[in-house]
C-alpha atoms as a PDB file:
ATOM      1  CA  UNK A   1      14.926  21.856   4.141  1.00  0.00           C
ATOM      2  CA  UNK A   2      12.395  22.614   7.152  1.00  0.00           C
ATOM      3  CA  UNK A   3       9.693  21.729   4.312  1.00  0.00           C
ATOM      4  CA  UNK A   4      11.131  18.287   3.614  1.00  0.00           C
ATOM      5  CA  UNK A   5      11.426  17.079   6.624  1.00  0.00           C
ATOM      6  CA  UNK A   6       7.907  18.253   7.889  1.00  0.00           C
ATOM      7  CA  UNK A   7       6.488  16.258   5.171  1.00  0.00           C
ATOM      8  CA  UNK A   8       8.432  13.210   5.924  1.00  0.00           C
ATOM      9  CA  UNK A   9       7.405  13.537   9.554  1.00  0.00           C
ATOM     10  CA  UNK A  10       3.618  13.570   8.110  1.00  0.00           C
ATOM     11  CA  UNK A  11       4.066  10.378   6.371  1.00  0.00           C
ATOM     12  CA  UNK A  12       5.102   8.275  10.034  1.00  0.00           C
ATOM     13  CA  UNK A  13       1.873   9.816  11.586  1.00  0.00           C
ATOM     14  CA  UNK A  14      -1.566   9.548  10.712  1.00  0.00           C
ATOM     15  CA  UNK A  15      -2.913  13.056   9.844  1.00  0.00           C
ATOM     16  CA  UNK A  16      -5.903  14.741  12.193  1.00  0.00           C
ATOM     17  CA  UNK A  17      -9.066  14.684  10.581  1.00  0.00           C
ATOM     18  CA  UNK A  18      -9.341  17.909  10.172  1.00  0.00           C
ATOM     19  CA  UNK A  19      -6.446  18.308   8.353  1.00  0.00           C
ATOM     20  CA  UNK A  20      -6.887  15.339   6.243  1.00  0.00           C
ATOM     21  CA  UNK A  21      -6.956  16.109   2.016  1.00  0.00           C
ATOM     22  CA  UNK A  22     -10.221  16.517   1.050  1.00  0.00           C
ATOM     23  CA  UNK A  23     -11.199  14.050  -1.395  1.00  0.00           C
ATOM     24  CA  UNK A  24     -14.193  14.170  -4.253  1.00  0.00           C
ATOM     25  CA  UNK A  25     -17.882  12.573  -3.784  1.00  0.00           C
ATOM     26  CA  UNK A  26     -17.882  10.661  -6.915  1.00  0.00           C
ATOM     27  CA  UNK A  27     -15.939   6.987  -7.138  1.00  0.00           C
ATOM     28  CA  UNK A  28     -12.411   7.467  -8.958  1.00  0.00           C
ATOM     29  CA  UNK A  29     -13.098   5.013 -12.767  1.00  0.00           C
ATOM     30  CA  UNK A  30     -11.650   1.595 -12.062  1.00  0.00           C
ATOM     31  CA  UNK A  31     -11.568  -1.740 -13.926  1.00  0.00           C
ATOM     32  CA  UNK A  32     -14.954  -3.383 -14.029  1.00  0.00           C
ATOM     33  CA  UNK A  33     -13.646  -7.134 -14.421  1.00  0.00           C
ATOM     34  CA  UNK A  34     -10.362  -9.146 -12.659  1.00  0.00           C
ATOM     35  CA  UNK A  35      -7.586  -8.785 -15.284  1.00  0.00           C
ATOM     36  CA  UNK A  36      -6.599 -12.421 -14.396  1.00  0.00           C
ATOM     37  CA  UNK A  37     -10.019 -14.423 -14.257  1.00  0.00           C
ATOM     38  CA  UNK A  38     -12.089 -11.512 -15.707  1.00  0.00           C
ATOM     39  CA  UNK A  39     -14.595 -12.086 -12.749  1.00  0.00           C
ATOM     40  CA  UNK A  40     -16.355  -8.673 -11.290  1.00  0.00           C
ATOM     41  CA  UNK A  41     -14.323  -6.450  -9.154  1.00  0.00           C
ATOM     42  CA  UNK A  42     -17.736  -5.227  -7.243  1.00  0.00           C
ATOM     43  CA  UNK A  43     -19.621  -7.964  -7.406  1.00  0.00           C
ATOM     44  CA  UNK A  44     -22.530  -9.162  -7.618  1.00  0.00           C
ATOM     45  CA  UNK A  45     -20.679 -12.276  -5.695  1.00  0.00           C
ATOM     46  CA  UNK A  46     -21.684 -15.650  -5.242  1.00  0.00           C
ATOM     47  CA  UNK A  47     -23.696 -15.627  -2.066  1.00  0.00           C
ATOM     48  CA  UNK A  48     -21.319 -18.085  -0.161  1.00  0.00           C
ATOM     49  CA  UNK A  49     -18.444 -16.306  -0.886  1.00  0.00           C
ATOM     50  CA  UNK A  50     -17.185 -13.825   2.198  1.00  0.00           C
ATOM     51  CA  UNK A  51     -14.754 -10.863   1.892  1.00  0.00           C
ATOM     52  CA  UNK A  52     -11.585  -9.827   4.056  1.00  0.00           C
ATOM     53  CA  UNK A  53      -9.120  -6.709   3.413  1.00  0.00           C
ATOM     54  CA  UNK A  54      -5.291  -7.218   4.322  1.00  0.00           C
ATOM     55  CA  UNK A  55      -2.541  -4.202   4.345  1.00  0.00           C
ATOM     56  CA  UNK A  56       1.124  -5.642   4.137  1.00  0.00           C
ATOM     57  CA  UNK A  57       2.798  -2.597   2.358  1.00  0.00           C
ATOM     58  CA  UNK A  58       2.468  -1.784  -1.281  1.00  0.00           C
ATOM     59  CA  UNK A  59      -0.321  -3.389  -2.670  1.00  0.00           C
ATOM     60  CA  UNK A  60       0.950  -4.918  -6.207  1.00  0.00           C
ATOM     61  CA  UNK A  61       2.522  -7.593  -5.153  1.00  0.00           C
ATOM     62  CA  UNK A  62      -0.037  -8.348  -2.116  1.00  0.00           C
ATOM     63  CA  UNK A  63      -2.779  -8.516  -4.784  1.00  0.00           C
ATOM     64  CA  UNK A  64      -0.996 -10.909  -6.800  1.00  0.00           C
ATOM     65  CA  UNK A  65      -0.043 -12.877  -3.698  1.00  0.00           C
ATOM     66  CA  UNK A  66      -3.812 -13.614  -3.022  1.00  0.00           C
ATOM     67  CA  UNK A  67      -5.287 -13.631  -6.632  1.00  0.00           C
ATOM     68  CA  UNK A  68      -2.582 -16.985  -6.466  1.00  0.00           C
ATOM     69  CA  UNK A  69      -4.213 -18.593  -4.028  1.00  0.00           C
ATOM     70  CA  UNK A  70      -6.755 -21.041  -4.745  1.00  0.00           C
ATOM     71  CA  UNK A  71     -10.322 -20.999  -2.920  1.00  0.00           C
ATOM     72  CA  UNK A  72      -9.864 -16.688  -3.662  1.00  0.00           C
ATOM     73  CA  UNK A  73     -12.457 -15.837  -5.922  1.00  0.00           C
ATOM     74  CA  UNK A  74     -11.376 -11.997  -6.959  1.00  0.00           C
ATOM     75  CA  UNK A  75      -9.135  -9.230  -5.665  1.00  0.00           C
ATOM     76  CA  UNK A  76      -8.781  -5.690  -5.961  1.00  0.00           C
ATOM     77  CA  UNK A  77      -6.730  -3.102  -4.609  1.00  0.00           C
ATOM     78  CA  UNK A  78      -7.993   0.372  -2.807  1.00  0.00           C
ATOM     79  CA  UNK A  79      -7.421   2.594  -0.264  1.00  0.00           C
ATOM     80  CA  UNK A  80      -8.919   1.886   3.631  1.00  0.00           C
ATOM     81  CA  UNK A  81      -8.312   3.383   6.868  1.00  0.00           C
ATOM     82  CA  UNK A  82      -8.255   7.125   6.468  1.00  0.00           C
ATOM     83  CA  UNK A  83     -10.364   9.952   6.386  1.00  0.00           C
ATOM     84  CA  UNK A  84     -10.569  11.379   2.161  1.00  0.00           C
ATOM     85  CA  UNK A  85     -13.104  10.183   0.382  1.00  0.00           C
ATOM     86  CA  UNK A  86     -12.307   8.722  -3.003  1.00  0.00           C
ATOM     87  CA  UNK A  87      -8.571   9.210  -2.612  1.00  0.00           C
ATOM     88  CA  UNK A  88      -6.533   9.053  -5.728  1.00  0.00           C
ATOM     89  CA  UNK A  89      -2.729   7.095  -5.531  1.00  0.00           C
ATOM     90  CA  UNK A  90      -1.128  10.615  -5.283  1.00  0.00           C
ATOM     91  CA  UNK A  91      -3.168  11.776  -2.611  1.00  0.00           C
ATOM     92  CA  UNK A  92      -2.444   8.740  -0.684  1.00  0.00           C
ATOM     93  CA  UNK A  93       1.006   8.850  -1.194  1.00  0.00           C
ATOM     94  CA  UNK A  94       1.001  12.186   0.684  1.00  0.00           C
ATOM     95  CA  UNK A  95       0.316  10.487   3.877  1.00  0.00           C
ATOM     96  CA  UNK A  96      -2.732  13.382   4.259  1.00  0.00           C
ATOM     97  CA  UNK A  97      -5.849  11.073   3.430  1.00  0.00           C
ATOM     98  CA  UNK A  98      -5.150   8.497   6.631  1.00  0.00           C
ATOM     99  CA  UNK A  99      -5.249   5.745   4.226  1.00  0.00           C
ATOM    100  CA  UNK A 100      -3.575   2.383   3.494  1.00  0.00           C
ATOM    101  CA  UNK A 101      -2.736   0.624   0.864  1.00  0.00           C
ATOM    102  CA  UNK A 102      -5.025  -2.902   0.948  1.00  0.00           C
ATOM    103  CA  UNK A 103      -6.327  -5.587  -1.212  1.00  0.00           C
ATOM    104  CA  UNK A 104      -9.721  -6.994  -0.927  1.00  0.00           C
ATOM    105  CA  UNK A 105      -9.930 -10.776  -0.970  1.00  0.00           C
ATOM    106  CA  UNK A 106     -13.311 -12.433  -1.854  1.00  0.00           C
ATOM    107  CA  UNK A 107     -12.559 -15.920  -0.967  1.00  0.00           C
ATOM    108  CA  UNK A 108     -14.315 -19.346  -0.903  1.00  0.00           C
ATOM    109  CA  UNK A 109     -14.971 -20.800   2.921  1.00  0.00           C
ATOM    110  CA  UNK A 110     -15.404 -23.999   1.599  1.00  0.00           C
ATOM    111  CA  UNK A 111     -11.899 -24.193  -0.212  1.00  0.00           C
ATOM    112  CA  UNK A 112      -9.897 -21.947   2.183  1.00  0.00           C
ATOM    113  CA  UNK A 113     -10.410 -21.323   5.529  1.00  0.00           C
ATOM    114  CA  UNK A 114      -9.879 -17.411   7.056  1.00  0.00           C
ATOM    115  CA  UNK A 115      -7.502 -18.729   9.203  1.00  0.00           C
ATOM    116  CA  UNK A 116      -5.318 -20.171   5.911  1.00  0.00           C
ATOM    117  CA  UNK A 117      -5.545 -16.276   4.590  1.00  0.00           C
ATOM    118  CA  UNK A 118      -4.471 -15.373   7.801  1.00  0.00           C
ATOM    119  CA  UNK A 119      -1.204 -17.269   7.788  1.00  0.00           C
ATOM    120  CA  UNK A 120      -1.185 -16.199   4.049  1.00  0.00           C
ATOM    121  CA  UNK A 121      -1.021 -12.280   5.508  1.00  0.00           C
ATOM    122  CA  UNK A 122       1.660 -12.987   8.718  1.00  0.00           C
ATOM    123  CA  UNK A 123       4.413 -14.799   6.715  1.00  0.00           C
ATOM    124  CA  UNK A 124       4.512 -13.062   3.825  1.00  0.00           C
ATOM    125  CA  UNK A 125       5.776  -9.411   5.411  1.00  0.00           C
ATOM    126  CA  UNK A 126       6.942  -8.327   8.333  1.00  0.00           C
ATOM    127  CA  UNK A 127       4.159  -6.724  10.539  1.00  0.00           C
ATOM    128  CA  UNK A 128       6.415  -5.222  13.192  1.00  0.00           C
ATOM    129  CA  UNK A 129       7.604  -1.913  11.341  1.00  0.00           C
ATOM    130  CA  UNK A 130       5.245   0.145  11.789  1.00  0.00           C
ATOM    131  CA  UNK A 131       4.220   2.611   9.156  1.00  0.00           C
ATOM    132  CA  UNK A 132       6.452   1.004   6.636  1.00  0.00           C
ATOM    133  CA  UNK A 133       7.590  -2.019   4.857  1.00  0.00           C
ATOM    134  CA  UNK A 134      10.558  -2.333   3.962  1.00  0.00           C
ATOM    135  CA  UNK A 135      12.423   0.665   1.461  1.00  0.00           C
ATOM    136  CA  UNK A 136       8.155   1.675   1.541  1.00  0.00           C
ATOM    137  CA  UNK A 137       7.925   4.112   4.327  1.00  0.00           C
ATOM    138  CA  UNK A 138       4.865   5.798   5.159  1.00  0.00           C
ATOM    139  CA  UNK A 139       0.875   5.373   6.728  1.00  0.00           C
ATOM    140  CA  UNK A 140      -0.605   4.439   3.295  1.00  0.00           C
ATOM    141  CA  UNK A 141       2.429   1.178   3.478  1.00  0.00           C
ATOM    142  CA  UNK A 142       1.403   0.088   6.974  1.00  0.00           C
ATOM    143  CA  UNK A 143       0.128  -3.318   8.207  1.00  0.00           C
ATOM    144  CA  UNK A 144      -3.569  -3.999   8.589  1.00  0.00           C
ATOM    145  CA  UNK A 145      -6.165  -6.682   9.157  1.00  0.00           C
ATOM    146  CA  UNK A 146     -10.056  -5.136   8.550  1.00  0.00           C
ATOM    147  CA  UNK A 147     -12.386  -7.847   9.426  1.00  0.00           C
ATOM    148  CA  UNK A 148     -16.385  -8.328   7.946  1.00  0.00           C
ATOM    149  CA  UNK A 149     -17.652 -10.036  10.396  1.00  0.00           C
ATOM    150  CA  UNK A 150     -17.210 -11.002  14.332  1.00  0.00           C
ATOM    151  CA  UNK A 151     -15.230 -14.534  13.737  1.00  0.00           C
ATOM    152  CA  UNK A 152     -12.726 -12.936  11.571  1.00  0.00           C
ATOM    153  CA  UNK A 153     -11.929 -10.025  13.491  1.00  0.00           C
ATOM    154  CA  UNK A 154     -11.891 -12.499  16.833  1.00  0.00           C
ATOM    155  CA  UNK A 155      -9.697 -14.792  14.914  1.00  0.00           C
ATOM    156  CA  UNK A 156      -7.367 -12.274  13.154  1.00  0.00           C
ATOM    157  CA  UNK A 157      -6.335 -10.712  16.818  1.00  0.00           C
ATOM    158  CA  UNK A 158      -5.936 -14.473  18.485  1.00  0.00           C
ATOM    159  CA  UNK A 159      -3.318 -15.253  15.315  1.00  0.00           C
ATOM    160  CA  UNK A 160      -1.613 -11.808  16.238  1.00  0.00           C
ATOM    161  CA  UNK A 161      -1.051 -12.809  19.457  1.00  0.00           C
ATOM    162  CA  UNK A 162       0.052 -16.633  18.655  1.00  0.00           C
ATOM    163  CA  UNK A 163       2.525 -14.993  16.390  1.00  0.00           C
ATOM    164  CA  UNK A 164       3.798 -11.836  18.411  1.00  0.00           C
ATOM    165  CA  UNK A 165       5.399 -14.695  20.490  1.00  0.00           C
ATOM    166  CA  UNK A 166       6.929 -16.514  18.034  1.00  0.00           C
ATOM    167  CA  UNK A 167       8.223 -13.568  16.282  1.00  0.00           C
ATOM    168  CA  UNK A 168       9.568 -12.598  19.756  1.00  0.00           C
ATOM    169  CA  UNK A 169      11.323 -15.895  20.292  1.00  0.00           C
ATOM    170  CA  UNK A 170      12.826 -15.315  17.529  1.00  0.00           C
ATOM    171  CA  UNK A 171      13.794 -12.167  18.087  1.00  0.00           C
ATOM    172  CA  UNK A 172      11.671  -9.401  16.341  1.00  0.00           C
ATOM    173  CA  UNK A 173       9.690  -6.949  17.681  1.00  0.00           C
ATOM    174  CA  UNK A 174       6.095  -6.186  18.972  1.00  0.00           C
ATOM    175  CA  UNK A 175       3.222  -6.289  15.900  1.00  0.00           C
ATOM    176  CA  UNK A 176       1.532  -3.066  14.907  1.00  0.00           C
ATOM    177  CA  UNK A 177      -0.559  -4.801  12.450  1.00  0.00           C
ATOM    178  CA  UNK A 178      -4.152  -2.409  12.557  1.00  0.00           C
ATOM    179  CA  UNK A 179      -6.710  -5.373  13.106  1.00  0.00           C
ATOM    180  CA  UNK A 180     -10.210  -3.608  13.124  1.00  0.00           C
ATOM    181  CA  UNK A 181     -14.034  -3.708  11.892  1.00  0.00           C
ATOM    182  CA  UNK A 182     -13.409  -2.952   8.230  1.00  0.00           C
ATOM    183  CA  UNK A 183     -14.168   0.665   7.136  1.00  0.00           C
ATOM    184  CA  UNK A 184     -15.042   1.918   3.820  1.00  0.00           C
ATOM    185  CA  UNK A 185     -13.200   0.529   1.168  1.00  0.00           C
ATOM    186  CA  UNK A 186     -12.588   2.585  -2.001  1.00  0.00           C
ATOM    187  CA  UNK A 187     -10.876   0.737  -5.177  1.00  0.00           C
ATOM    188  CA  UNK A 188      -7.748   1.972  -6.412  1.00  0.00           C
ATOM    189  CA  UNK A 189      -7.933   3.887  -9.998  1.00  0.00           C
ATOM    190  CA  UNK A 190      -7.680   1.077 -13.238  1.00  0.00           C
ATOM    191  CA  UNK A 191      -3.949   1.007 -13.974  1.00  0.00           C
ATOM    192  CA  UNK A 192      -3.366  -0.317 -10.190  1.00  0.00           C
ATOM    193  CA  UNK A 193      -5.600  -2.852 -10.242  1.00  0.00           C
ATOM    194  CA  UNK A 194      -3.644  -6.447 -11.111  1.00  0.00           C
ATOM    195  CA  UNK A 195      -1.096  -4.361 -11.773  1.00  0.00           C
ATOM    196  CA  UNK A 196       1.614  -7.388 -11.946  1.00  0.00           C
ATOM    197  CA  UNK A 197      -0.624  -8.904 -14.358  1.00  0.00           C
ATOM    198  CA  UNK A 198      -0.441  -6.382 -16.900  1.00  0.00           C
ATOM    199  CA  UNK A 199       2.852  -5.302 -15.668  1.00  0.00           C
ATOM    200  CA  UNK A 200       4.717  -8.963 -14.765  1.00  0.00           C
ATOM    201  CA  UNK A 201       8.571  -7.329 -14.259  1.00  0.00           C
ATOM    202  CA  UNK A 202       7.038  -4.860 -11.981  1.00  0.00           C
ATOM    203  CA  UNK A 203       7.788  -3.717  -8.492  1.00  0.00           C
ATOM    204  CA  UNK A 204       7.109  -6.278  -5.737  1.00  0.00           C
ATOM    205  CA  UNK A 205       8.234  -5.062  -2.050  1.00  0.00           C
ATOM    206  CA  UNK A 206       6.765  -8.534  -0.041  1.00  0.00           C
ATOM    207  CA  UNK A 207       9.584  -9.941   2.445  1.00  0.00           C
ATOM    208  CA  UNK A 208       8.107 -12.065   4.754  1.00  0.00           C
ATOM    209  CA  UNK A 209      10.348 -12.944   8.512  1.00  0.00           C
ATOM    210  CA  UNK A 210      11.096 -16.295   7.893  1.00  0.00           C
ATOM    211  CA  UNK A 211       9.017 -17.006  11.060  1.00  0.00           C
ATOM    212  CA  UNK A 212       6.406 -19.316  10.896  1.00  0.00           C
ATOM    213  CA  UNK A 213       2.930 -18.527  12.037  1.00  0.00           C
ATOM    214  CA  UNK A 214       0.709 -20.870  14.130  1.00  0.00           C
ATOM    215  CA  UNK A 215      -3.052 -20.271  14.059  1.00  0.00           C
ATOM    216  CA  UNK A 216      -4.192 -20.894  17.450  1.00  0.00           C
ATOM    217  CA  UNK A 217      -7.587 -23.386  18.172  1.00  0.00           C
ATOM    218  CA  UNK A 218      -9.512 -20.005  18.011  1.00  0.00           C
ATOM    219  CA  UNK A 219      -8.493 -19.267  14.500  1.00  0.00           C
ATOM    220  CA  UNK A 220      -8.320 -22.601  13.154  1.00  0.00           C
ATOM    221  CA  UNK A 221     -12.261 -23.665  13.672  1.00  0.00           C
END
């Protein structure tokens, strides 16, 4: 019993580094095209194209979510935030590597904006539970923003704020949505990637507030 509940105490808390799982050197095999528009998941990419990586709890239904929206070129899913290198979906699961769930969205600037993704990401879960979403409890499920460049991380943390006081008003608590410089981002193995796609009756956890998000003047040029 001790043993149980020590490892559900691990997943709430992000491991140490040191005593992170160690990981592999070589990439785990993925798909090579998008199951959906059969595009490349690594590229090359159309030069005008930029890239953002968004965490909202398990990432099936958050990859689908995106690959709907028009002005996205591709998705994919992986693992971001943690210490292993090359995690697999077990290891993650573990709450040892540090990582999170995410999806990587190559989108089109001149179709959609990073402030439309960004509304996209704040009403479609709830970002104030911490290391969990919904029945999904654990690091690798919480909610994260990683940011490319300067203007999206600026604008991702003004629309955190804009919403933290709606979702106050109405009631709901403080964000922990992880809004940072985006680190290393390692795809998920093949059967995970559009995994609605190929598996359309499968498990989708995304239950947004209900709360409507306003991107403030910052987020919105």
């Amino acid at each position: 019993m001790f043993f149980l509940g020590d490892l559900l105490n691990k997943k709430h808390t992000m491991p140490a580094p040191e005593n992170a799982l160690r990981g592999r050197e070589a990439p785990l095999t993925t798909a090579r095209v998008h199951d959906v528009n059969g595009r490349p998941l690594k590229g090359p990419y159309p030069e005008e194209l930029e890239t953002a990586y968004f965490g909202m709890g398990c990432f099936w239904g958050a990859e689908r979510l995106f690959w709907q929206t028009p002005g996205v070129w591709v998705t994919a899913v992986g693992y971001q935030g943690g210490y292993t290198p090359n995690p697999t979906y077990p290891e993650t699961c573990t709450g040892m590597t540090g990582h999170a769930e995410v999806v990587k969205v190559v989108y089109d600037p001149g179709q959609i904006s990073f402030a439309d993704l960004l509304k996209i990401f704040w009403e479609s879960h709830d970002p104030t539970q911490g290391m969990r979403q919904g029945n999904d409890v654990g690091t690798t499920y919480r909610s994260t923003v990683y940011a490319t460049t300067k203007d999206q991380l600026d604008q991702a943390l003004a629309s955190r704020d804009a919403y933290e006081r709606e979702l106050r008003g109405a009631g709901r608590g403080k964000i922990t949505t992880e809004i940072a410089e985006a680190p290393e981002f390692y795809y998920a193995e093949t059967e995970h990637q559009q995994y609605l796609s190929k598996n359309p009756g499968g498990y989708c956890s995304l239950r947004g507030t209900g709360v409507s998000c306003p991107i403030p003047a910052v987020a919105a040029e």
